[in-house]
Protein backbone atom coordinates (compact mmCIF):
# COMPACT_ATOMS: atom_id res chain seq x y z
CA UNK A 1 7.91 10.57 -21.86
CA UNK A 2 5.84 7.90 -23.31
CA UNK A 3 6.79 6.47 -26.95
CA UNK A 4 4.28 7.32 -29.79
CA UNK A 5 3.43 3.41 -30.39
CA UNK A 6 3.01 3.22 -26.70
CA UNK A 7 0.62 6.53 -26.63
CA UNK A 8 -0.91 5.12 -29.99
CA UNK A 9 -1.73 1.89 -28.46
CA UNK A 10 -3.50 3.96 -25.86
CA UNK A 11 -5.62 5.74 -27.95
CA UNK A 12 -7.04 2.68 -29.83
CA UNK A 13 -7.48 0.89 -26.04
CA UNK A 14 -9.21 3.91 -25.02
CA UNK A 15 -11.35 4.41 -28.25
CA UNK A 16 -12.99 0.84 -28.14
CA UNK A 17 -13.57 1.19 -24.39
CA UNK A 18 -15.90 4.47 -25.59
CA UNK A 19 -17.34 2.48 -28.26
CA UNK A 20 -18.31 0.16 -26.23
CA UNK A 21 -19.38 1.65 -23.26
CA UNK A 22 -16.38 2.72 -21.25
CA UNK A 23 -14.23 1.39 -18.71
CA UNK A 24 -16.37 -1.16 -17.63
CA UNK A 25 -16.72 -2.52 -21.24
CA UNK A 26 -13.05 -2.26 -22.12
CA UNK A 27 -12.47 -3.98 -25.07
CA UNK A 28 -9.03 -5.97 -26.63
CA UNK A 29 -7.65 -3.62 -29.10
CA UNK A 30 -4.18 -4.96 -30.22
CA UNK A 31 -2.21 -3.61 -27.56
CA UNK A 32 1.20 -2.70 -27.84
CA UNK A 33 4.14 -4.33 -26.14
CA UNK A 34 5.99 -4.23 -23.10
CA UNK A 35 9.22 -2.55 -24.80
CA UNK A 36 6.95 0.31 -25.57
CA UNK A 37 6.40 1.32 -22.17
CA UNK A 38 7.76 4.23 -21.25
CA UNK A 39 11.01 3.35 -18.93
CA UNK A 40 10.60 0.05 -19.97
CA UNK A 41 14.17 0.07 -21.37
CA UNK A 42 15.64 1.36 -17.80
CA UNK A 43 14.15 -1.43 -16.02
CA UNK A 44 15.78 -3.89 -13.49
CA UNK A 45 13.13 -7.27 -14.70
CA UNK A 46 14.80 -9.21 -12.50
CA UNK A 47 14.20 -6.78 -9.05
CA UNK A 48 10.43 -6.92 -10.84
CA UNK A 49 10.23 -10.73 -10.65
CA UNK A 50 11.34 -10.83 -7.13
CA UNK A 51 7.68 -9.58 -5.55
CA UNK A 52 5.73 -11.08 -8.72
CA UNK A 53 6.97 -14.34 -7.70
CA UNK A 54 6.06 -13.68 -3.63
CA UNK A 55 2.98 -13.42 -5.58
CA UNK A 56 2.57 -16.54 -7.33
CA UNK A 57 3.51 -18.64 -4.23
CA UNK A 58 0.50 -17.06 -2.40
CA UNK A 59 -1.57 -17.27 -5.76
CA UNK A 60 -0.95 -21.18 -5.94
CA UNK A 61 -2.14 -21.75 -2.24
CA UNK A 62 -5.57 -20.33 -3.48
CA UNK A 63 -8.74 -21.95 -4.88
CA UNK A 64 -8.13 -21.68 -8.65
CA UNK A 65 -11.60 -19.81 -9.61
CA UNK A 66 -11.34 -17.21 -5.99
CA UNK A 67 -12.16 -13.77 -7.53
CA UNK A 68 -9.10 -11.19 -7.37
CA UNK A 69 -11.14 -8.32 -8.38
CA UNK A 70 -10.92 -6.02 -11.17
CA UNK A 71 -13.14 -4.34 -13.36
CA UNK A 72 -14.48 -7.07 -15.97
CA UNK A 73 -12.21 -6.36 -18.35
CA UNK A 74 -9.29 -7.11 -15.68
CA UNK A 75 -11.51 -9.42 -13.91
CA UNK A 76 -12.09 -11.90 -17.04
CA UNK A 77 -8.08 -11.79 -18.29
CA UNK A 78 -6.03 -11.75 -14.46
CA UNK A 79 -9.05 -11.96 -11.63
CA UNK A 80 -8.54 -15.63 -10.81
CA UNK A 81 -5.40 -17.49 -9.57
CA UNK A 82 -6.23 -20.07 -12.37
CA UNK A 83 -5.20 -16.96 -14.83
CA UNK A 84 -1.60 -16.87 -13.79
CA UNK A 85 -0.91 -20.83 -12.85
CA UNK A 86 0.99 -21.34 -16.37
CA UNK A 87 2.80 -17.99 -15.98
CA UNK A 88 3.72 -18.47 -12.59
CA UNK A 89 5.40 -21.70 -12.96
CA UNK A 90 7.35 -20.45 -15.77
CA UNK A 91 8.39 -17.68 -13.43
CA UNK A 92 8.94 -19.86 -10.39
CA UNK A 93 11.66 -22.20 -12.82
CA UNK A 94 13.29 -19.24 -14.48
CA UNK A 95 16.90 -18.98 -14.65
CA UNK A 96 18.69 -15.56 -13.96
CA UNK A 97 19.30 -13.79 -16.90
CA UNK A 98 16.15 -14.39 -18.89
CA UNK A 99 13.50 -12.19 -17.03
CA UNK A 100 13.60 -9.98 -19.48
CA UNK A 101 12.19 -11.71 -22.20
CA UNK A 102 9.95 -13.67 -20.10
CA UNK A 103 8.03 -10.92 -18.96
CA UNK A 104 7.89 -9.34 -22.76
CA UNK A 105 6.99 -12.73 -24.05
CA UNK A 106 4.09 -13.51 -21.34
CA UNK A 107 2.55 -10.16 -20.60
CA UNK A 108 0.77 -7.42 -22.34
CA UNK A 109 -0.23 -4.51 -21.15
CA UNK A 110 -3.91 -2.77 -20.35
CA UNK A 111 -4.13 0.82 -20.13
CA UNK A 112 -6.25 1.87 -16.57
CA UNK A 113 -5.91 5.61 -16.96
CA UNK A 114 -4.11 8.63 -15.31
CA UNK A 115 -4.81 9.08 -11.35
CA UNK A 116 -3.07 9.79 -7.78
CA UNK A 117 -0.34 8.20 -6.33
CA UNK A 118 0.41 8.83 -2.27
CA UNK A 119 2.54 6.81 -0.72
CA UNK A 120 2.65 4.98 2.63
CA UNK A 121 5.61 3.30 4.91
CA UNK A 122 6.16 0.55 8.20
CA UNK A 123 7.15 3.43 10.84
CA UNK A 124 10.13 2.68 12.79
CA UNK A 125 10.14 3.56 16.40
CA UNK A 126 11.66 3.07 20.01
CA UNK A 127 9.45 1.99 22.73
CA UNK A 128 10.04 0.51 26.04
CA UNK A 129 7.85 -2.22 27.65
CA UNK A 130 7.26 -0.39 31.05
CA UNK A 131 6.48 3.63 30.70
CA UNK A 132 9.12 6.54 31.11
CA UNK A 133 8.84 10.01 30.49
CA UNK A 134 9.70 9.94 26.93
CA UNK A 135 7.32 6.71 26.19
CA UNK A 136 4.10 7.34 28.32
CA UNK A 137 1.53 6.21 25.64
CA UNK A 138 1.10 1.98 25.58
CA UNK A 139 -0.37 0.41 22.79
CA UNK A 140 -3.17 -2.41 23.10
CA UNK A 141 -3.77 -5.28 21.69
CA UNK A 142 -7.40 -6.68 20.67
CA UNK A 143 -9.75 -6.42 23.81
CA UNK A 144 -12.09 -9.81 23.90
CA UNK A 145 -15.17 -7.48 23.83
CA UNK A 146 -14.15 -6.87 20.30
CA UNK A 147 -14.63 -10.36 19.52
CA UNK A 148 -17.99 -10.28 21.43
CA UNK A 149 -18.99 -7.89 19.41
CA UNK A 150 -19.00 -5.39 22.33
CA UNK A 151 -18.86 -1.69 22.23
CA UNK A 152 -15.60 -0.22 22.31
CA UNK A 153 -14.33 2.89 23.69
CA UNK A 154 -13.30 5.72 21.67
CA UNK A 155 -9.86 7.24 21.40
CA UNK A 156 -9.75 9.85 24.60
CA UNK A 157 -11.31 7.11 26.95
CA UNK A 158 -8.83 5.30 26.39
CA UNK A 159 -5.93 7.05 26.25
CA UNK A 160 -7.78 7.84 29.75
CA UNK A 161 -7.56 4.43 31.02
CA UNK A 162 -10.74 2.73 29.91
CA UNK A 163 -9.36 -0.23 28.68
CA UNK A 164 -6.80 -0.82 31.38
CA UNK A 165 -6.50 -4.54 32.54
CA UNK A 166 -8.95 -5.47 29.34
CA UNK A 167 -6.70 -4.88 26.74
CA UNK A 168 -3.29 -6.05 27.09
CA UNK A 169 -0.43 -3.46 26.85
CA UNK A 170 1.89 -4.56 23.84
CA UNK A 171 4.33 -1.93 24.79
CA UNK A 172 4.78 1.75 25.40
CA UNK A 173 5.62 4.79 22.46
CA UNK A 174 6.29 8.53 22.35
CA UNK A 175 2.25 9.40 21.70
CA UNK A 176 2.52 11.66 18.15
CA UNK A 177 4.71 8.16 17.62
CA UNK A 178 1.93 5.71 18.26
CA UNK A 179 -0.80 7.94 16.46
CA UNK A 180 1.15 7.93 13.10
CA UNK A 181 2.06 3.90 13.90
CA UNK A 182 -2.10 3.56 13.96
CA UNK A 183 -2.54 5.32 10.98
CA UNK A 184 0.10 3.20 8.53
CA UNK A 185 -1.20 -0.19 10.85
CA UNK A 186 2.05 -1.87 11.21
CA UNK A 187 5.20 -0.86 12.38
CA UNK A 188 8.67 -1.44 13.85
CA UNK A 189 9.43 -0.78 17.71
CA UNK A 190 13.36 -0.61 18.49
CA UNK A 191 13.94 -2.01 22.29
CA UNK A 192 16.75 -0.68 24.09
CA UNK A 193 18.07 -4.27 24.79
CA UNK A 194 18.52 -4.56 21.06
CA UNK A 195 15.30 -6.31 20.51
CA UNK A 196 12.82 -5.40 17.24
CA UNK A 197 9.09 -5.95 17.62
CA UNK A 198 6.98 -6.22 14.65
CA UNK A 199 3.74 -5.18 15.13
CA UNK A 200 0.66 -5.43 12.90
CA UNK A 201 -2.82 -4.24 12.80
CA UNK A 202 -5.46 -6.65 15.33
CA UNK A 203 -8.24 -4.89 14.79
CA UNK A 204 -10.24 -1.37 15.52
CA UNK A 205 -12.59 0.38 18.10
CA UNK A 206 -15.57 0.94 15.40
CA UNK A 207 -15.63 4.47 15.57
CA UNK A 208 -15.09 6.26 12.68
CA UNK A 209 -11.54 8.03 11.67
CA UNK A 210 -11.43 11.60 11.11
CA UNK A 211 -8.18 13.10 9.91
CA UNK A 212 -6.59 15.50 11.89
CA UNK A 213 -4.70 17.46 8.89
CA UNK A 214 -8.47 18.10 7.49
CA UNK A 215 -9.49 20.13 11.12
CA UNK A 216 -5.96 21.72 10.84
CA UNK A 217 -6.70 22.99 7.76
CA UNK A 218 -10.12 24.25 8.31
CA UNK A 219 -8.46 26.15 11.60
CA UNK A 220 -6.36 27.92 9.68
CA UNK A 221 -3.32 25.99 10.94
CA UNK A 222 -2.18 24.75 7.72
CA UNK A 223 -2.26 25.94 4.36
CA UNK A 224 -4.36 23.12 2.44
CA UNK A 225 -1.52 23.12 -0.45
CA UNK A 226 0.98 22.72 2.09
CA UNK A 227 -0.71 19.63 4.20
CA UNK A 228 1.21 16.93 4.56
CA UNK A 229 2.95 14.13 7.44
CA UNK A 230 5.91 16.13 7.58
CA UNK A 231 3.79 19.68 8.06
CA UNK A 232 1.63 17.58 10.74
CA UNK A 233 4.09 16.25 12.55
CA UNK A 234 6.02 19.80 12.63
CA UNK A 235 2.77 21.50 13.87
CA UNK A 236 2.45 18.86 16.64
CA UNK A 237 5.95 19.64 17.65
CA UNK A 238 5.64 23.38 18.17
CA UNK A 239 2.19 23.17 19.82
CA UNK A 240 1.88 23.30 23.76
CA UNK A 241 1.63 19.24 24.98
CA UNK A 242 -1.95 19.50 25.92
CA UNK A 243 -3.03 21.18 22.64
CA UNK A 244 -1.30 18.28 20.68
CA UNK A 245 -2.76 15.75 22.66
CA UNK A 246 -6.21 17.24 22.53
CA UNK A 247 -6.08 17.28 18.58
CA UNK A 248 -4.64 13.72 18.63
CA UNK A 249 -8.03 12.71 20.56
CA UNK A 250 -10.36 14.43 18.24
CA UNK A 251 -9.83 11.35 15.60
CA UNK A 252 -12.12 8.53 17.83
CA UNK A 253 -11.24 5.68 15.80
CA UNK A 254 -8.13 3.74 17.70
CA UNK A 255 -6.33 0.55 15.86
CA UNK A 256 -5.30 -2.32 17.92
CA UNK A 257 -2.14 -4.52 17.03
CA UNK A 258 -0.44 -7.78 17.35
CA UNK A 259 2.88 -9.14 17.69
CA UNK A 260 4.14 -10.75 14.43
CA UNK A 261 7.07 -13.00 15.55
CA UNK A 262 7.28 -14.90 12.03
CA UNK A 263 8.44 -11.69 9.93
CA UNK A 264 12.52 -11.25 9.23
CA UNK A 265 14.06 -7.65 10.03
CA UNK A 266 14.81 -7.71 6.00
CA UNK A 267 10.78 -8.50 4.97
CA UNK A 268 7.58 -5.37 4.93
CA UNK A 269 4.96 -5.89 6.65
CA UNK A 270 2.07 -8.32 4.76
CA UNK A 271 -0.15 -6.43 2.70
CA UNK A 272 -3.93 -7.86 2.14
CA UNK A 273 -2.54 -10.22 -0.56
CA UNK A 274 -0.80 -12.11 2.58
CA UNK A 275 2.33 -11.06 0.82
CA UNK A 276 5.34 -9.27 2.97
CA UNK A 277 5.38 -6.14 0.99
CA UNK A 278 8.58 -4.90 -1.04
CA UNK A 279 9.59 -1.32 -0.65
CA UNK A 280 9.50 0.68 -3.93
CA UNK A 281 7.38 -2.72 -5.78
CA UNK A 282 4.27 -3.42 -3.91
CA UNK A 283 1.49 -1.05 -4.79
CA UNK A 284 -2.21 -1.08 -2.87
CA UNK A 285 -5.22 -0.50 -5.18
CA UNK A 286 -8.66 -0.75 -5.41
CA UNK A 287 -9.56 -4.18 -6.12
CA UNK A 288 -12.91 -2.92 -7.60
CA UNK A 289 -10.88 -2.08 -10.56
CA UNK A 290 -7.42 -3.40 -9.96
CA UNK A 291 -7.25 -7.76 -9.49
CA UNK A 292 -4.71 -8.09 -6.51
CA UNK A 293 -1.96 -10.17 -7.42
CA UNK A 294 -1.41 -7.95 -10.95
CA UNK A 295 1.80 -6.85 -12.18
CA UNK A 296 1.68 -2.71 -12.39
CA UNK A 297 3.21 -0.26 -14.28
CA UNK A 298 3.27 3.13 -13.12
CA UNK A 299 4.67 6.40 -14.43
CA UNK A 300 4.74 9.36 -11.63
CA UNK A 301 7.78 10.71 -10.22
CA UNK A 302 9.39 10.88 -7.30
CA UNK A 303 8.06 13.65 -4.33
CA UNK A 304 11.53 14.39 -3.22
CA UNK A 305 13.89 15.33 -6.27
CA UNK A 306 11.33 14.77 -8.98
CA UNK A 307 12.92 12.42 -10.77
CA UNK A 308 10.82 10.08 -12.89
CA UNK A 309 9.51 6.95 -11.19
CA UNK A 310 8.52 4.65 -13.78
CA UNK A 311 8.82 0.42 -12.36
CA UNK A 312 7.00 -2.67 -12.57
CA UNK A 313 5.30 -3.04 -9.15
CA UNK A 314 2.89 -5.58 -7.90
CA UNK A 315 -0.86 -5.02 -6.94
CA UNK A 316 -0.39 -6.65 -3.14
CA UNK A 317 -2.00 -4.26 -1.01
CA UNK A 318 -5.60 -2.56 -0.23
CA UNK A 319 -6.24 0.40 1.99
CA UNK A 320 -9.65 2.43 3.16
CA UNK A 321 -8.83 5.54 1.30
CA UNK A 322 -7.76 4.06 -2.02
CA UNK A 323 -10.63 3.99 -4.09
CA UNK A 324 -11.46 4.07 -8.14
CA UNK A 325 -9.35 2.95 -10.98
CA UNK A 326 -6.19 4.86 -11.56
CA UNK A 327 -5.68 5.20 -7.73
CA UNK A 328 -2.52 3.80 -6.09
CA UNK A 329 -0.40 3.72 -2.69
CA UNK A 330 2.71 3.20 -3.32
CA UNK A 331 4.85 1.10 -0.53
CA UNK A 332 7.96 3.22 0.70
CA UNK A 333 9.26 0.66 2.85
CA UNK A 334 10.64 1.78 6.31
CA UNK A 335 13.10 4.36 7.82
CA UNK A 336 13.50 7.70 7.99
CA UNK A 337 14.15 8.10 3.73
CA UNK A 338 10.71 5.75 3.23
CA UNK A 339 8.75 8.08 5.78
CA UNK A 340 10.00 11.71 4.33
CA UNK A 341 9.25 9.74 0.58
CA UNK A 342 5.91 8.75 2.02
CA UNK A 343 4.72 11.50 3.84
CA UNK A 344 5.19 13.80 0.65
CA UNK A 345 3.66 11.29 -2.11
CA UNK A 346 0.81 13.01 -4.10
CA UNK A 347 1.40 12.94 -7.72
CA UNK A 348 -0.24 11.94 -10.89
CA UNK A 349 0.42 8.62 -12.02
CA UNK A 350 -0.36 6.42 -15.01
CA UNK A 351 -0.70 3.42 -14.68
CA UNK A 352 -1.04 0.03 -17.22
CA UNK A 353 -1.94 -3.20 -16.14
CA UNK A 354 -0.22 -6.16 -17.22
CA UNK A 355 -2.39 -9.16 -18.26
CA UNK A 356 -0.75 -12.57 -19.20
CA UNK A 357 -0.44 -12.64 -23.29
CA UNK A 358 -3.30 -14.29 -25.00
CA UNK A 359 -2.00 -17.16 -27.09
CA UNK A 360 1.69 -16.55 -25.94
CA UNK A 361 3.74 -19.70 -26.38
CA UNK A 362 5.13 -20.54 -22.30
């Protein structure tokens, strides 16, 4: 549970960002400090720094004055690489042992508001690179008539062959495989000669996605409170072949991927920072209200034995379905844990973001 000067500090963010007009006009209001946090205490600061400084390597490749995002509050204290130069060097030439007090000397935090947390993961797979019975379904990469500009097929022409000899074939997947690889973007595909192939998103068809647990649940299928990957995935396994396959087609959109050769087995895939994403730390937002590149702190809890999550991630990520302020996806990483973790993520969350300190001494 939060701390009362934690919650107290809320109340006087939250009453000058009514005064003054709401969360768009947020307004400095003496906030309170890092140790207040709730978990703060529990806290592994040096696992925090580890993604934070990812960060600042990408930040200081930047233009100093490129816009992050963020809502102007956010925008005006953390929304340019310029904000977090000092910082970062400090936290690039840190010793071990002092990450503590570094981030509760340089950061303070800003109160965003209480939201929804889901979760997403890199899927791990096998595939083979010529078809067998159990891997039928190949995956393309980027056809040139996307770069013309040219119309693309949708999803059941060509999973009928329409793109055949346009696209090339990157490999071949168990189908209800390949369809939840699409939907996370990026993934892992296990070789039987030992070899791992990272794959990442290319590009898409232009035709708009429409989610397949939404037309299970208005069939009846599945119970709307019970919807989730896991409940998907188990109604896709007791359905007839051709039924599965037919729902599979009735989402149009169809994601094209590359090979990513420069990633290590150990790294995530990158998220829209450019950032190989950490499992458990990197977060994706909605840079409309969150500045990418911002230190997190979230307080949810976790969708498999409850336990309270609350951690110091970093803002690294975006994603088409994450949108307004107190809206997160949390990374999971990859495996079977990260996809059961994933697949069942939907919980309220807090979250604060953390600003560097105004008038803080480096």
């Amino acid at each position: 549970m939060a701390g009362p000067a934690w919650a107290a500090g809320c109340r006087r963010l939250l009453l000058s960002a009514l005064l003054l007009g709401g969360a768009a006009g947020l307004a400095w209001a003496a906030p309170p400090g890092l140790d207040s946090l709730p978990g703060w205490a529990e806290e592994d600061a040096a696992a925090a720094l580890v993604p934070f400084r990812a960060t600042c390597r990408e930040l200081a490749r930047r233009d100093p004055e490129a816009p992050l995002g963020g809502q102007p509050l956010l925008a005006a204290r953390a929304g340019r690489p310029a904000a977090w130069a000092l910082l970062c060097a400090e936290a690039l030439a840190l010793p071990a042992g002092a990450e503590r007090a570094f981030l509760e000397r340089r950061l303070e935090p800003v109160p965003v508001g209480t939201g929804l947390l889901t979760g997403y993961y890199e899927p791990e797979l096998s595939g083979r690179l010529t078809p067998d019975a159990a891997h039928p379904t190949p995956l393309h990469g980027l056809p040139p008539a996307a770069a013309e500009g040219g119309l693309l097929p949708d999803r059941a022409a060509i999973e009928a062959g329409a793109l055949d000899g346009i696209a090339p074939i990157l490999v071949h997947v168990d189908p209800v495989e390949g369809f939840f690889l699409q939907i996370q973007g990026s993934g892992r595909v296990t070789l039987p000669e030992g070899g791992l192939l990272r794959l990442r998103y290319a590009g898409k068809n232009g035709h708009p996605y429409r989610a397949i647990g939404r037309l299970l649940i208005e069939r009846g299928a599945i119970a709307r409170e019970a919807i989730s990957m896991q409940a998907i995935r188990a109604w896709l396994a007791a359905a007839p072949p051709p039924a599965a396959a037919a729902l599979l087609r009735e989402n149009p959109s169809y994601v094209f991927f590359r090979r990513d050769e420069a990633l290590r087995p150990d790294e995530g895939p990158p998220g829209t920072l450019g950032v190989p994403l950490t499992p458990g730390r990197s977060l994706a937002v909605d840079p409309a209200f969150i500045p990418l590149g911002a230190p997190v702190w979230i307080v949810t809890q976790d969708p498999l034995d409850g336990r309270p999550i609350r951690r110091l991630v970093q803002a690294q990520d975006t994603g088409g379905a994450i949108r307004g302020a107190a809206r997160g996806d949390l990374f999971f990483g990859w495996g079977e844990e990260a996809a059961a973790r994933a697949g069942l993520m939907q919980a309220p969350v807090t979250m604060m973001v953390l600003v560097p300190r105004e008038g803080a001494a480096p």
